[in-house]
Protein backbone atom coordinates (compact mmCIF):
# COMPACT_ATOMS: atom_id res chain seq x y z
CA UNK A 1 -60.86 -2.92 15.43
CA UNK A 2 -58.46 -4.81 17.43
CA UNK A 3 -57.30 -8.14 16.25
CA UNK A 4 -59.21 -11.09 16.55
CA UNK A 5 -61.76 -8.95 18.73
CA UNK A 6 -65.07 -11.12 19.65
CA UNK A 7 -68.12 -10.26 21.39
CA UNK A 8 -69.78 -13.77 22.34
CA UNK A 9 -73.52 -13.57 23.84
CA UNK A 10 -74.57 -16.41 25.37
CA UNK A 11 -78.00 -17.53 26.67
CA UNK A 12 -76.25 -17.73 29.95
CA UNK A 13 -73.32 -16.56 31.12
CA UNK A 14 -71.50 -18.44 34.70
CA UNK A 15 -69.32 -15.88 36.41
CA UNK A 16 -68.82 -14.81 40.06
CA UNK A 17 -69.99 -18.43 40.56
CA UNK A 18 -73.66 -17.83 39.07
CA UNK A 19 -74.91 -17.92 35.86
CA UNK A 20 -76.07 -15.09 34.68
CA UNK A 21 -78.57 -13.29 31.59
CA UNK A 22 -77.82 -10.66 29.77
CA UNK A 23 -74.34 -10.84 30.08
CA UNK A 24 -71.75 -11.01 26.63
CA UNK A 25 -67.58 -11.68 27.05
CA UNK A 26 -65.40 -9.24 24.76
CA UNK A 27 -62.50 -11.15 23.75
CA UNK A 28 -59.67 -9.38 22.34
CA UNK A 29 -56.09 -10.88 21.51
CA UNK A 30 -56.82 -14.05 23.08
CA UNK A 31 -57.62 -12.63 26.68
CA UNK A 32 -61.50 -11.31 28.31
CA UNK A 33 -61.32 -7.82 27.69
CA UNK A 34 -64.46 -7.24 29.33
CA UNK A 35 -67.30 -9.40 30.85
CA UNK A 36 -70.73 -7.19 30.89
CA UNK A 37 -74.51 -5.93 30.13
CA UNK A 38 -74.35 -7.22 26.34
CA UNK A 39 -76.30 -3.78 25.46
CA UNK A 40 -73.84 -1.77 27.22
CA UNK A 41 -70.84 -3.50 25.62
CA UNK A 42 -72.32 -3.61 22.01
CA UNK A 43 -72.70 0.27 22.44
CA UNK A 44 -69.28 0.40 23.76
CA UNK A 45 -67.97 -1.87 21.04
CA UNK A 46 -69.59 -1.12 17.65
CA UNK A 47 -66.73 -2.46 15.77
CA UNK A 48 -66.79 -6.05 17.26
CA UNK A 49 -69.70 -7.66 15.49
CA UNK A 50 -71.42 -9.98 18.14
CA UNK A 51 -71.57 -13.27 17.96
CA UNK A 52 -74.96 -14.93 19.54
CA UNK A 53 -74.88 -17.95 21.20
CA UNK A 54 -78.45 -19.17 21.37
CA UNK A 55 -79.38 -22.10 23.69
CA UNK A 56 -75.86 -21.97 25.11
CA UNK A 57 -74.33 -21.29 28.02
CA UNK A 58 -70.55 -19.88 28.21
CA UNK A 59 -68.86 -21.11 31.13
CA UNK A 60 -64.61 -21.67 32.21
CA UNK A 61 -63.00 -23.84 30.45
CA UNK A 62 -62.21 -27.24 32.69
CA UNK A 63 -58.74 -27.73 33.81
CA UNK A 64 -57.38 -31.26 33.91
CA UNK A 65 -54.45 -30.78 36.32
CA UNK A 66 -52.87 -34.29 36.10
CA UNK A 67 -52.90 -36.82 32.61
CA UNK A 68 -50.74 -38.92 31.12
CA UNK A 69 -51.73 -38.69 27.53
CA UNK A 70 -49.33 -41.41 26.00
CA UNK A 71 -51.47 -43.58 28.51
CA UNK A 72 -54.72 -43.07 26.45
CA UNK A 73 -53.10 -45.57 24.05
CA UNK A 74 -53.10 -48.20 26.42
CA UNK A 75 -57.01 -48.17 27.09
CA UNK A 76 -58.28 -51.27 28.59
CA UNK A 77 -55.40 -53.64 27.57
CA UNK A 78 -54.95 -54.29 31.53
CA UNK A 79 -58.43 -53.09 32.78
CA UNK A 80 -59.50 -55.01 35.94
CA UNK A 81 -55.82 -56.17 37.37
CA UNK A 82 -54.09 -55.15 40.63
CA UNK A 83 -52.15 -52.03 40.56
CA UNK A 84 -48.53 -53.35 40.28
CA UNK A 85 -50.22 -56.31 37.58
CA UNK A 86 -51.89 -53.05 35.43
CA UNK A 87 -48.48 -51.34 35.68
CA UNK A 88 -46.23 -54.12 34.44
CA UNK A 89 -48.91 -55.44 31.67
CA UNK A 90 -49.61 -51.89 30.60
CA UNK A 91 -47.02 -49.18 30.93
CA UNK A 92 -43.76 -51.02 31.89
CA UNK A 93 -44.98 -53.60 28.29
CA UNK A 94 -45.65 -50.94 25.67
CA UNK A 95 -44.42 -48.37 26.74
CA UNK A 96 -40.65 -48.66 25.93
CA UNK A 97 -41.94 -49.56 22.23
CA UNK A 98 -43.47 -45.85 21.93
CA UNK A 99 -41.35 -43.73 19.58
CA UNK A 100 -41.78 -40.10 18.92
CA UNK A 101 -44.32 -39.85 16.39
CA UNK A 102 -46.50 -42.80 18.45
CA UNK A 103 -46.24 -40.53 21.90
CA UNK A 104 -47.48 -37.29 19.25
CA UNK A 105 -50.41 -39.54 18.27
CA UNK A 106 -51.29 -40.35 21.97
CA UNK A 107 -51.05 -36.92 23.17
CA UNK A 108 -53.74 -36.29 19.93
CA UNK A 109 -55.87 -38.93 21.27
CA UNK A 110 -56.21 -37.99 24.63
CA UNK A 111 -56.31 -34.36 23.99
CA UNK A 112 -59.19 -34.33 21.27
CA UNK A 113 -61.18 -36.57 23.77
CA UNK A 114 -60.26 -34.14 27.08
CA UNK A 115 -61.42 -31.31 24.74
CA UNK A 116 -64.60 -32.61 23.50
CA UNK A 117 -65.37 -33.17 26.76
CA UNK A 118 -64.56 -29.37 27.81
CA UNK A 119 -61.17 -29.35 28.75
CA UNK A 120 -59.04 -26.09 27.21
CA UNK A 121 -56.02 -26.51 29.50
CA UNK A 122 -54.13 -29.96 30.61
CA UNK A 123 -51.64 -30.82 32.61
CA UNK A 124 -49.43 -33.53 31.21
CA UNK A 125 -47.54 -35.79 33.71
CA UNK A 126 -44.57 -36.64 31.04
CA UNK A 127 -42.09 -39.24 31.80
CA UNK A 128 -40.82 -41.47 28.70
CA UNK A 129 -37.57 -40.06 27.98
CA UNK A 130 -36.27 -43.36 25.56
CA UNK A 131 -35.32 -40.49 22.99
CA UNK A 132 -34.04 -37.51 25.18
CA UNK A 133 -36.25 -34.48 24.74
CA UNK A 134 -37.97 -35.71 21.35
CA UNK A 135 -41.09 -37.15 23.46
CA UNK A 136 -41.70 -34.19 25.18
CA UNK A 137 -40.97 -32.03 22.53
CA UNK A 138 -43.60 -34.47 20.25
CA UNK A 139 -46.94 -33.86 23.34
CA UNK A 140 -46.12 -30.21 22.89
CA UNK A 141 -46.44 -30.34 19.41
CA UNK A 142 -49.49 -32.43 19.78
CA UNK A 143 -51.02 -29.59 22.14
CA UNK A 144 -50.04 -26.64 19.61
CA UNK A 145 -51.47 -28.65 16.81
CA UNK A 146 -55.14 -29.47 18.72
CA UNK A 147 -54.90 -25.88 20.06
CA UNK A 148 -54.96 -26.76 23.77
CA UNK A 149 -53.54 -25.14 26.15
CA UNK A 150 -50.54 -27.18 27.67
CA UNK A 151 -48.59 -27.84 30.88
CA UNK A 152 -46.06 -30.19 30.75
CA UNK A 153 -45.20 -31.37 34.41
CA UNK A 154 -41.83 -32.81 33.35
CA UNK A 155 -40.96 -36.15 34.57
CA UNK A 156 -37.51 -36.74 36.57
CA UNK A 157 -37.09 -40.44 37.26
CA UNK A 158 -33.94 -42.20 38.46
CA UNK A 159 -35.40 -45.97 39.72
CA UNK A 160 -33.88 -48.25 38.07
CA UNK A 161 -36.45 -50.64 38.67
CA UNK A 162 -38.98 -48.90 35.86
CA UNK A 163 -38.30 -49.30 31.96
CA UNK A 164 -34.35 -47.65 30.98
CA UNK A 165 -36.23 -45.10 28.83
CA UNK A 166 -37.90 -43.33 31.85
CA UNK A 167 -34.80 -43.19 33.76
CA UNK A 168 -32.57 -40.13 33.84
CA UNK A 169 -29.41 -39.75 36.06
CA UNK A 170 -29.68 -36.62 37.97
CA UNK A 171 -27.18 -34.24 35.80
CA UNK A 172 -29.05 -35.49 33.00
CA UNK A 173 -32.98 -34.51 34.31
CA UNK A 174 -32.12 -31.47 35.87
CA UNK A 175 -30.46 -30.22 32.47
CA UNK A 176 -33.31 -31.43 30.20
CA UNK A 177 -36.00 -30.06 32.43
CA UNK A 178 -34.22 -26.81 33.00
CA UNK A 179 -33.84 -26.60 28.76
CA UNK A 180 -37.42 -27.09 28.44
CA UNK A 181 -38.03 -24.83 31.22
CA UNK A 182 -36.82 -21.68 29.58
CA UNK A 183 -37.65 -22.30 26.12
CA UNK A 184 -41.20 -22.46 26.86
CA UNK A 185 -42.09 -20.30 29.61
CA UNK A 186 -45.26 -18.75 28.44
CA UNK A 187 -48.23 -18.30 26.22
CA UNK A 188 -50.09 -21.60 25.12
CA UNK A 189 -46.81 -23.46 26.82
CA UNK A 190 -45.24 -24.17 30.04
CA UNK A 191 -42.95 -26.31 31.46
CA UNK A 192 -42.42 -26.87 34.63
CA UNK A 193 -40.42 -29.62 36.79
CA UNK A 194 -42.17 -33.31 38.50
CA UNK A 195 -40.02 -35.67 40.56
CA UNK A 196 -42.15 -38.73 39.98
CA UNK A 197 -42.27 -39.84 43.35
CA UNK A 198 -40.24 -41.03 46.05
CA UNK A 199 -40.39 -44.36 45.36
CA UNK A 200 -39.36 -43.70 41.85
CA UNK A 201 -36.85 -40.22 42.73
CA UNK A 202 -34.09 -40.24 44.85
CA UNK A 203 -33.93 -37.66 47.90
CA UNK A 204 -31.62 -35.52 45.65
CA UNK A 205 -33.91 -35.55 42.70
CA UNK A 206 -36.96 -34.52 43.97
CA UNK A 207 -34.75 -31.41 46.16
CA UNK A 208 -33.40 -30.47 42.22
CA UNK A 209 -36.90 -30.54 41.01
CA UNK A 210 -37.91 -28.67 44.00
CA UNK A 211 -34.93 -26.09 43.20
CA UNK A 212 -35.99 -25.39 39.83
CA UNK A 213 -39.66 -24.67 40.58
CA UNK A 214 -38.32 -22.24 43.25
CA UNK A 215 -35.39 -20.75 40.66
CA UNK A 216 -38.20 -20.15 37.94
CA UNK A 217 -41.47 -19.56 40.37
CA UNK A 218 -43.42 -22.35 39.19
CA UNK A 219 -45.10 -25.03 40.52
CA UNK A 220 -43.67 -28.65 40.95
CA UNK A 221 -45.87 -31.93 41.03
CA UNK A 222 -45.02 -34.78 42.58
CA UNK A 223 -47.27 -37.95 43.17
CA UNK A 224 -47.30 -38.48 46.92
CA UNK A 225 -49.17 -41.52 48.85
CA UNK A 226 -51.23 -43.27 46.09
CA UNK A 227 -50.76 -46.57 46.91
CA UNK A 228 -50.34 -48.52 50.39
CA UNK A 229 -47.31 -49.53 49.33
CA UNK A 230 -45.44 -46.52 48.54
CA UNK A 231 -46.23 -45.43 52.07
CA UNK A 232 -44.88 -48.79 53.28
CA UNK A 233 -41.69 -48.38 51.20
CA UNK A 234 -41.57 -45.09 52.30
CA UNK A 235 -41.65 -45.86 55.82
CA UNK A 236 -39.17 -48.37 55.82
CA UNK A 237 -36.71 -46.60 53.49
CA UNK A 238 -37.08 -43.29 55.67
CA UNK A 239 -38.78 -43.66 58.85
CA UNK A 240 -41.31 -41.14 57.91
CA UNK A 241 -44.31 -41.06 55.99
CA UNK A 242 -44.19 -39.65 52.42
CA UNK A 243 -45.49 -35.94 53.08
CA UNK A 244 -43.63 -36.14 56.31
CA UNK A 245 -40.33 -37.00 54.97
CA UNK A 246 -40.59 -34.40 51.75
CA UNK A 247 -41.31 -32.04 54.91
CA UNK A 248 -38.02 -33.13 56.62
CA UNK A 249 -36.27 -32.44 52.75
CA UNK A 250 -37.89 -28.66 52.85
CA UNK A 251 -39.80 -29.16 49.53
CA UNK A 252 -43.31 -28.92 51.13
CA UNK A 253 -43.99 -25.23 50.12
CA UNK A 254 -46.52 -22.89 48.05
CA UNK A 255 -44.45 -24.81 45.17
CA UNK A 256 -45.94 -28.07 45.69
CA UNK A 257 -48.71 -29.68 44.12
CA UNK A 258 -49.35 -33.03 45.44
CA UNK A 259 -51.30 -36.04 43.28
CA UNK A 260 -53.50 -38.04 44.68
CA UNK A 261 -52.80 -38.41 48.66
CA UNK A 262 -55.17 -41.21 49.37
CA UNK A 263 -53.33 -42.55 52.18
CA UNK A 264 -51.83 -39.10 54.07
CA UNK A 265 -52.72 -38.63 57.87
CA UNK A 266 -54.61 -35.67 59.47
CA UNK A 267 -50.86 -34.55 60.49
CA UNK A 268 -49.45 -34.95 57.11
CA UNK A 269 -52.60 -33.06 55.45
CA UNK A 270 -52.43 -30.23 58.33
CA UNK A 271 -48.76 -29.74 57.19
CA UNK A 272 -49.69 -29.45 53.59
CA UNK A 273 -51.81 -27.03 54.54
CA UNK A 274 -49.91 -24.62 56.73
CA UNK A 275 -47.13 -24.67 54.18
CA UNK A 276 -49.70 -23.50 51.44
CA UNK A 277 -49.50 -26.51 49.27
CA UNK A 278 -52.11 -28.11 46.55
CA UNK A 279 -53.86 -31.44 46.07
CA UNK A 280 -54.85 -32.65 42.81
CA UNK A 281 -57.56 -35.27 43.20
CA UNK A 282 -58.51 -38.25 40.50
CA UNK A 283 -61.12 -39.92 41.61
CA UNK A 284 -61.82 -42.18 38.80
CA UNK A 285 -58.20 -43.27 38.89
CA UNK A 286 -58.19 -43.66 42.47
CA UNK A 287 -61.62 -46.04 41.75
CA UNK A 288 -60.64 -47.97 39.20
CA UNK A 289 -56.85 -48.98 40.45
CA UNK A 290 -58.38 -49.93 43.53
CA UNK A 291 -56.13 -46.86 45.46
CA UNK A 292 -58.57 -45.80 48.12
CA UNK A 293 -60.86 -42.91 48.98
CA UNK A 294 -58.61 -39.78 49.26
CA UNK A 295 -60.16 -37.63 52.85
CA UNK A 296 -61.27 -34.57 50.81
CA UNK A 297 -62.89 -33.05 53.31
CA UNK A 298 -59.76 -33.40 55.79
CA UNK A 299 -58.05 -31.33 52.69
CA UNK A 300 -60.72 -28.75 52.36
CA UNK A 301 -60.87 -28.04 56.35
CA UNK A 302 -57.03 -27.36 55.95
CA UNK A 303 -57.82 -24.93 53.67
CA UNK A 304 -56.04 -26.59 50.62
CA UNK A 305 -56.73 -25.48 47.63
CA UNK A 306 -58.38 -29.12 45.75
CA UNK A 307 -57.64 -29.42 41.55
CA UNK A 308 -59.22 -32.30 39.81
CA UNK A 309 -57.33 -34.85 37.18
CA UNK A 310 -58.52 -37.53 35.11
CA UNK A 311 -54.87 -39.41 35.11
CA UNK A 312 -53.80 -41.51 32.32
CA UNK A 313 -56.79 -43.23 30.44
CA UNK A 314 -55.34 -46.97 30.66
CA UNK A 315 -56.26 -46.34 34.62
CA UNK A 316 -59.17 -44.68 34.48
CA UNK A 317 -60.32 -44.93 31.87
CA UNK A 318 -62.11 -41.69 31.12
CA UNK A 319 -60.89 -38.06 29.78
CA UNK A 320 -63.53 -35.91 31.29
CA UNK A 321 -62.76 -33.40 34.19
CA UNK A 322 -66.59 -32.52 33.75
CA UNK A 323 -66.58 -36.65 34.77
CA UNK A 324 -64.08 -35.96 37.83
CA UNK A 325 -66.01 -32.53 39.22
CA UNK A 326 -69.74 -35.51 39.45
CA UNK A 327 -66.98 -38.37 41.36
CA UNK A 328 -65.75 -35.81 43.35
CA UNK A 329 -68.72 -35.35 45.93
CA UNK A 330 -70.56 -38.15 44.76
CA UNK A 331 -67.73 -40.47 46.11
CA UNK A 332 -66.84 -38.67 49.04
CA UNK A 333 -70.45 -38.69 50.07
CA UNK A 334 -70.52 -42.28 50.06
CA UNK A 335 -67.21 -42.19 51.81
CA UNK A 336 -68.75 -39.95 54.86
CA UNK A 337 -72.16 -40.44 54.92
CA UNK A 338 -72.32 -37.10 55.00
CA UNK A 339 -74.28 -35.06 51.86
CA UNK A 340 -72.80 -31.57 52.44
CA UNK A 341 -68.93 -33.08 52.88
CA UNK A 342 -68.50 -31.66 49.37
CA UNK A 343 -70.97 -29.79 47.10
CA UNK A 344 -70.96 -29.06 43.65
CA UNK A 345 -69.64 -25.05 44.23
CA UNK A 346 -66.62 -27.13 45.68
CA UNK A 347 -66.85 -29.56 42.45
CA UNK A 348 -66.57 -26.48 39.77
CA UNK A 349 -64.28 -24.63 42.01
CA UNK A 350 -62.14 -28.08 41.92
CA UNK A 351 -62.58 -28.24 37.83
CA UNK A 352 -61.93 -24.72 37.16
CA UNK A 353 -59.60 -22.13 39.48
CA UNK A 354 -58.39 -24.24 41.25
CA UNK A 355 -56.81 -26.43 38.45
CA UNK A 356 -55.98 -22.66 37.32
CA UNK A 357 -54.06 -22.33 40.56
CA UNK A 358 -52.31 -25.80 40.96
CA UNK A 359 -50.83 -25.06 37.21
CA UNK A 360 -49.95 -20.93 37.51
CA UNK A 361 -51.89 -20.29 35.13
CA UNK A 362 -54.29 -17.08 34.38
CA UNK A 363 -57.60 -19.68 33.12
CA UNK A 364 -60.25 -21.25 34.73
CA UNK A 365 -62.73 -18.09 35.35
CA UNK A 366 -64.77 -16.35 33.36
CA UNK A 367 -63.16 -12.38 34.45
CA UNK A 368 -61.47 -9.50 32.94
CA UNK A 369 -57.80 -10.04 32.41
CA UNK A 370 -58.16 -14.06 32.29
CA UNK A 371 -57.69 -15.61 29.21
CA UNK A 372 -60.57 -16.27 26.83
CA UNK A 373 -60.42 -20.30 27.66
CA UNK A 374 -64.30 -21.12 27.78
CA UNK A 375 -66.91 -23.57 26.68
CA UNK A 376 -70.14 -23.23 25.33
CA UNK A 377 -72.61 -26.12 26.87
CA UNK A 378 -76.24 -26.61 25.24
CA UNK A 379 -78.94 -25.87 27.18
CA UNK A 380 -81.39 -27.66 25.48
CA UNK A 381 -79.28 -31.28 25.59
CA UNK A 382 -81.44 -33.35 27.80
CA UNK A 383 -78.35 -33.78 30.54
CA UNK A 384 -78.96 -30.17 31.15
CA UNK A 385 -82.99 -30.02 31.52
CA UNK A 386 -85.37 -29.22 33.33
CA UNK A 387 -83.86 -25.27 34.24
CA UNK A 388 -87.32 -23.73 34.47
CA UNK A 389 -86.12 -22.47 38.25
CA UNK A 390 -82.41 -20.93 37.27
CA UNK A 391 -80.84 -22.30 40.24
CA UNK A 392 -81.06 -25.82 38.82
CA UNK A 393 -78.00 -24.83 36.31
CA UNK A 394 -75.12 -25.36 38.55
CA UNK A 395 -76.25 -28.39 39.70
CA UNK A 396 -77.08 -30.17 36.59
CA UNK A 397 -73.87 -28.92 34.77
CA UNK A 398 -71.90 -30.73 38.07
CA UNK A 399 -74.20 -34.08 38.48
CA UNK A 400 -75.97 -34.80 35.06
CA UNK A 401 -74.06 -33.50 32.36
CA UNK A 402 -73.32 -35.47 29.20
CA UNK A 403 -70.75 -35.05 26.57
CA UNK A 404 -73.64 -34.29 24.07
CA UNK A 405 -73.97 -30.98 25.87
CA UNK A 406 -70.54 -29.69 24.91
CA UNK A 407 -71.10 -28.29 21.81
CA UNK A 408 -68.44 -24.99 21.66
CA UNK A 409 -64.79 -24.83 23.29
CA UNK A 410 -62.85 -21.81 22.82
CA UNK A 411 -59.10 -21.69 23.70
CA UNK A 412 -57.08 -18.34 23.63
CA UNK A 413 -60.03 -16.76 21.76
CA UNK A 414 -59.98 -19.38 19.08
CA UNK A 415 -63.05 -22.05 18.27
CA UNK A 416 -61.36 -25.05 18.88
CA UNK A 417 -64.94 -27.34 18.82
CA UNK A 418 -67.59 -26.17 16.95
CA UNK A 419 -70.86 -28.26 16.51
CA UNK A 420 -69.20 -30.92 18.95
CA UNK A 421 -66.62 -31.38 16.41
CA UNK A 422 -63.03 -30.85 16.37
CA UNK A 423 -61.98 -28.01 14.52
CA UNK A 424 -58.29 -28.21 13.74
CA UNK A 425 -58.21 -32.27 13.24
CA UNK A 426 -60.23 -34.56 11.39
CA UNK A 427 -61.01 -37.07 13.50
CA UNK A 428 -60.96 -39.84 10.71
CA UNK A 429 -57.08 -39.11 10.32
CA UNK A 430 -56.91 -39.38 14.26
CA UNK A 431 -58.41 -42.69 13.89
CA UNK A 432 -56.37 -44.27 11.13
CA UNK A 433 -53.38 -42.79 13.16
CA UNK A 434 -54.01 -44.34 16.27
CA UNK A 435 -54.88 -47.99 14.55
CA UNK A 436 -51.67 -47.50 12.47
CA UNK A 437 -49.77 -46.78 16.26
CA UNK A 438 -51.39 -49.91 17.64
CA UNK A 439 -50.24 -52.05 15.23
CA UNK A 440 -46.89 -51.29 15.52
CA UNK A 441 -47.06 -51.97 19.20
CA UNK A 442 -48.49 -55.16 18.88
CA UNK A 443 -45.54 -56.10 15.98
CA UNK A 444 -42.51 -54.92 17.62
């Protein structure tokens, strides 16, 4: 038998965007050997003893393309305040007083919640460099420990304005990110370079970032138009709109994964589009910081390619892409007016491949060859019911899902929730470690 070989039949199965009976998912090594009539690969597999799933349904892993986790520490301590208020109360105030071993504990945090919720693979948006390389170095950790699968979109930041310890000078970032770069260029790991933005990265550093995702094919993430003001500052600074000016830099590529773009024209999102770039979309950021209503639609008629992000959980102030894939339409239909703008085969597309996508990363379907990143959801949780017609699964899984239906997540072939509960980390010791990291805080 091949090692660590499983043969998981679920109630349900969701792949080639249905779900499906009858179906079982041979994992072998950490990747879906096979997806299949459960008969036919029992038969074909006698030495994998199968594993049934009753009353659950397997379906992809979520993907939450953009998080802060050291943010998830912060949780309501600035809730209801104007964006540049929330940022100097909450990040630019505690954030400097975050060593190591707190930023570990708030990558924990945020991670155990994302993956209790159903996320197996997160994007974190990492940009508190007070001790070099230790703080990234301590949210991997954090992600190897948990057992979720990890991109870390590192942070290169040269405004002075923002705390000293986020602020690199360009030698300095591009060396760091580089280091991380090829040390961890694979498996449960990746690195890969994110000029914070252009009001907080010079010209040059977001062009170095850009260089480095083209050097090492990877993706690079940048936020771009978030806030009215950014756009202003842009404007003035520039004489072009954000999009428009990283155009005029030549960084708007297949290599660019945009955040949020609440405030981009038709042009600007037309150009995205043409040059084969990404959006990631947070909704539930964009809500609570009072950003604005990104144009989805406008992006999905340009034929970009929309990933979903919950963003850092002081400005949000949920963990839950399953949370982002109901905002999604539900928000852009009271945007439009319009109930078919965005539907919920757009919302798990968003949640799932496309996050895949946005991130380079073989996840996010349910198909030979991807890896075994899934989650088991219980049919018979009452956010799920009624399913007596089939086709109501798809829809209820997008629009009236609960955390209590998450009851199995799988990541690289390993349980990684069982029952609803953690299975690497006892949640008690999370606990006591995030009170013990608050107090601190609120001494030093």
């Amino acid at each position: 038998m091949a090692e660590k070989e499983r043969l998981i039949e679920p109630e349900l199965c969701f792949t080639e965007g249905r779900a499906q009976r009858d179906l079982a998912v041979l994992v072998t090594d950490g990747t879906i050997a096979a997806v299949g009539s459960a008969a036919e690969l029992r038969s074909a597999h006698p030495e994998a003893a199968p594993e049934r799933w009753e009353h659950l349904a397997l379906v992809p892993g979520t993907v939450n393309a953009h998080n802060h986790s050291f943010q998830s520490l912060l949780r309501g301590i600035a809730a209801d305040k104007p964006f540049l208020t929330w940022r100097d109360e909450s990040l630019y105030k505690y954030s400097p007083r975050l060593r190591p071993e707190d930023i570990y504990t708030g990558a924990l945090f945020s991670f155990a919640e994302m993956m209790k919720c159903g996320a197996t693979t997160v994007c974190d948006f990492f940009y508190l460099h007070n001790d070099g390389v230790e703080g990234d170095e301590a949210v991997i950790r954090a992600a190897r420990d948990l057992g979720i699968r990890l991109v870390l979109a590192r942070t290169m930041y040269d405004w002075t304005g923002a705390p000293a310890g986020y602020v690199e000078k360009l030698p300095l970032a591009e060396a760091n990110t580089e280091m991380l770069m090829k040390r961890y260029q694979g498996g449960m790991t990746k690195v890969i370079p994110a000029p914070h933005s252009l009001h907080a990265a010079s010209p040059e550093m977001v062009e170095a970032g850009h260089a480095l995702a083209v050097k090492y094919g990877t993706p690079f993430h940048i936020h771009v138009s978030e806030e009215r003001f950014e756009v202003e500052q842009v404007q003035e600074k520039y004489g072009k709109t954000p999009l428009a000016y990283l155009d005029a830099l030549g960084v708007v590529d297949e290599h660019i994964a945009i955040i949020h773009g609440v405030w981009l024209t038709k042009e600007e999102i037309r150009t995205l589009g043409a040059r084969g770039g990404h959006l990631i979309y947070c909704p539930s950021s964009n809500m609570f910081l009072a950003d604005g209503i990104t144009d989805l639609p406008a992006f999905l008629q340009a034929g970009i390619p929309v990933a979903l992000g919950s963003d850092g959980a002081c400005g949000n102030n949920r963990n839950s892409v399953f949370e982002e894939m109901r905002m999604a339409p539900i928000l852009q239909k009271a945007k439009t007016l319009d109930a078919l703008c965005v539907n919920y085969q757009d919302a798990m597309r968003m949640g799932t491949e496309n996050g895949a996508e946005a991130l380079g990363l073989p996840v996010g379907e349910i198909a030979c060859g991807k890896a075994a990143d899934f989650v088991g959801v219980r049919l018979d949780d009452l956010s799920m019911q009624p399913l007596s017609g089939g086709g109501q699964f798809l829809p209820n899984l997008i629009y009236s899902l609960q955390p209590t239906a998450i009851d199995r997540v799988v990541v690289d072939g390993e349980d990684t929730v069982r029952g609803g509960r953690l299975v690497r980390l006892e949640e008690r010791q999370l606990l006591e470690k995030i009170r013990v990291t608050m107090q601190h805080l609120e001494e030093v």
